[in-house]
Protein backbone atom coordinates (compact mmCIF):
# COMPACT_ATOMS: atom_id res chain seq x y z
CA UNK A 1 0.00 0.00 0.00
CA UNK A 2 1.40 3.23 -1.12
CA UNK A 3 1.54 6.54 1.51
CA UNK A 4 -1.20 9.11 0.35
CA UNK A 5 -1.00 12.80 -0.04
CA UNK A 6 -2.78 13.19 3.31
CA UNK A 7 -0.47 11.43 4.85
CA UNK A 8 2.81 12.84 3.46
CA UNK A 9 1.25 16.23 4.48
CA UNK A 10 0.37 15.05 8.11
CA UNK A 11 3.75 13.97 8.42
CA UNK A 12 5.03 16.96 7.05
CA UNK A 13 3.09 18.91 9.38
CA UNK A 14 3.90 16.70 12.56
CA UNK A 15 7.86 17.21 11.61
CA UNK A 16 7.83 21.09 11.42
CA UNK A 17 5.90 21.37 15.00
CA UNK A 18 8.11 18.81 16.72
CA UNK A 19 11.16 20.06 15.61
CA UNK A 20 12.74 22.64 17.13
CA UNK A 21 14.80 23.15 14.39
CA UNK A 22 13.90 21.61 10.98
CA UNK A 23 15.34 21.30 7.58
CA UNK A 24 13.78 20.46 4.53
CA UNK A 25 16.67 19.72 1.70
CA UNK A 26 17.67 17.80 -0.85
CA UNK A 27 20.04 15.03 0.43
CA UNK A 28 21.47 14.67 3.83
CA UNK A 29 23.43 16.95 6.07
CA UNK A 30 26.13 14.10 5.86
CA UNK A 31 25.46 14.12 2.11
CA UNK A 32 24.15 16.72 0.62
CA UNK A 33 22.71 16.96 -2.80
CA UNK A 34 22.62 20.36 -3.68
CA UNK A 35 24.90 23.52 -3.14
CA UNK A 36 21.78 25.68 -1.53
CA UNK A 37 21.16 22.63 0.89
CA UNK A 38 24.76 21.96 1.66
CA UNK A 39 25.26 25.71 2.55
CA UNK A 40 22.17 25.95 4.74
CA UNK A 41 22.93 23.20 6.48
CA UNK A 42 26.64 24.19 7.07
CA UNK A 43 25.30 27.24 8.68
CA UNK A 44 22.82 25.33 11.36
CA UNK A 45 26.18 23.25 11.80
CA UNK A 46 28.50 25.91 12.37
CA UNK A 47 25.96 27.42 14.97
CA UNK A 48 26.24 23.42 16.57
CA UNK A 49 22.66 23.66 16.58
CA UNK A 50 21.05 19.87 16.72
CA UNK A 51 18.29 19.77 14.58
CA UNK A 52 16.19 17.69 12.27
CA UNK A 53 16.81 17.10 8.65
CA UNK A 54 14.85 15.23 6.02
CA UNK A 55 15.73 14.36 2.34
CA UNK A 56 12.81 15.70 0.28
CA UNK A 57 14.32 14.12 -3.22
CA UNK A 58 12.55 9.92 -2.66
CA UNK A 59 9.43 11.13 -3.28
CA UNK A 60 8.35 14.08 -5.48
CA UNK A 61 5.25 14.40 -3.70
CA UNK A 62 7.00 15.24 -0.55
CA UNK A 63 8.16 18.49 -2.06
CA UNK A 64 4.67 19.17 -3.12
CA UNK A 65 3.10 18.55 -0.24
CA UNK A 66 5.10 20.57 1.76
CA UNK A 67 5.31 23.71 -0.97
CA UNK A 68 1.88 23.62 -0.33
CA UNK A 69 2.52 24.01 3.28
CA UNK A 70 4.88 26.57 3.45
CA UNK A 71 3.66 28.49 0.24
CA UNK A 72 7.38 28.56 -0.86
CA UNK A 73 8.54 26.92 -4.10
CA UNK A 74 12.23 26.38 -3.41
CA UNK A 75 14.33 23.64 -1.62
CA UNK A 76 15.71 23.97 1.03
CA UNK A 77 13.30 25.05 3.36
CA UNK A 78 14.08 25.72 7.04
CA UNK A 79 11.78 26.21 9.90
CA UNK A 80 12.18 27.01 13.48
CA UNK A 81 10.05 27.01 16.74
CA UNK A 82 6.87 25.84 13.43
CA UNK A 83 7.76 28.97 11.49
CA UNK A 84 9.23 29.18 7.71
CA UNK A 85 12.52 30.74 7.77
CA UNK A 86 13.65 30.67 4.11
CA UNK A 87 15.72 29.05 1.64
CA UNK A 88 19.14 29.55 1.31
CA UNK A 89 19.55 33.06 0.72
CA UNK A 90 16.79 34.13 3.39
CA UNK A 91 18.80 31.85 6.28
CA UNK A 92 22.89 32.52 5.04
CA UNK A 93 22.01 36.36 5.25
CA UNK A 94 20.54 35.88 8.87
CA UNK A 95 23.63 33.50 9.53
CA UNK A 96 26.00 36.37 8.35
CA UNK A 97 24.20 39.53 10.40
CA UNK A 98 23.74 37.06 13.43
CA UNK A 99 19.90 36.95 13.39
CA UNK A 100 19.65 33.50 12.77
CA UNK A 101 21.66 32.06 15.71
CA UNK A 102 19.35 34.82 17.91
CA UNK A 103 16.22 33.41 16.73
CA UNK A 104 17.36 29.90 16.89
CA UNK A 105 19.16 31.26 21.10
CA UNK A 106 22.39 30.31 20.26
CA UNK A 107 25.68 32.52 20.16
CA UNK A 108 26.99 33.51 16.69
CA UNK A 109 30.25 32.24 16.07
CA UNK A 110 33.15 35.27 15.80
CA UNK A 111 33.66 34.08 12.14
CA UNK A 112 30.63 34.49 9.53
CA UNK A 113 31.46 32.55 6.89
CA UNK A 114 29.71 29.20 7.55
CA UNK A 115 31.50 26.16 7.06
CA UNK A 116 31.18 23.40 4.52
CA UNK A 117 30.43 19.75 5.77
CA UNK A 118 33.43 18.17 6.65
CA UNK A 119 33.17 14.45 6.06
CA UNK A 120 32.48 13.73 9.40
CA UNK A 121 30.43 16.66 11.23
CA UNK A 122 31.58 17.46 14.59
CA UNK A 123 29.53 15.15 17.12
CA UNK A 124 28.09 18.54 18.96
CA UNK A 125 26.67 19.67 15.98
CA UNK A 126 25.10 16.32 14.70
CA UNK A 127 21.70 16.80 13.23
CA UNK A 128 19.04 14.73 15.44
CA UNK A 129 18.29 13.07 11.59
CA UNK A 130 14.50 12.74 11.07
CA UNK A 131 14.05 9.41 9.13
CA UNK A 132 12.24 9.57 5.78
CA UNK A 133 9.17 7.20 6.73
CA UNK A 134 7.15 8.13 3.63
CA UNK A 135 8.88 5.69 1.34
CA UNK A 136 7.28 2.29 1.03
């Protein structure tokens, strides 16, 4: 039996109010698939922020369901305390002027320049890694 709209959206839904911290992206923080989602993700990790992360790409619908959601087109998508953020653009400018790590209550690092992925994140910084339990 295959996972329904509904349900991709519920889950959606439940994953952006139980997460503090949530990341929509394509790929993993470990592996990331795209430049926009390795960059966004390398800012929450620079800030050692834990948060949740799920790969959008196994199912298209998953992006569609949660577009529809957020009412924003692009991946990634980042929300915190159940709110929309941005993309990648919206979060590295907050990252750069600080006001992401104050809305997320954590310090800003003194440099600005987030840091790409190494190939093994630092453990304080691990995401909490939401499973993908929409595939079949």
């Amino acid at each position: 039996m295959s996972t329904t709209n509904e349900e991709i959206r519920k889950f959606l839904e439940s994953a952006i109010s139980e997460n503090e911290v949530m990341l929509f992206m394509k790929g993993t923080p470990d592996q990331p698939r795209c430049g926009f989602s390795m960059r966004t993700s390398a800012a929450l990790n620079s800030l050692g922020v834990r948060y949740a992360a799920m790969d959008i790409l196994p199912d298209p619908r998953i992006r569609e369901e949660l577009s529809a959601i957020s009412d924003w087109p692009t991946i990634p998508q980042l929300f915190v305390h159940g709110k929309l953020v941005g993309g990648c653009d919206i979060v590295t400018e907050m990252y750069e002027t600080g006001e992401l790590a104050d809305l997320i209550g954590v310090e800003q690092p003194d440099d600005a320049e987030p840091e790409p992925p190494s190939v093994e994140p630092p453990i304080q910084s691990a995401p909490l890694g939401l499973e993908n339990r929409l595939s079949d």
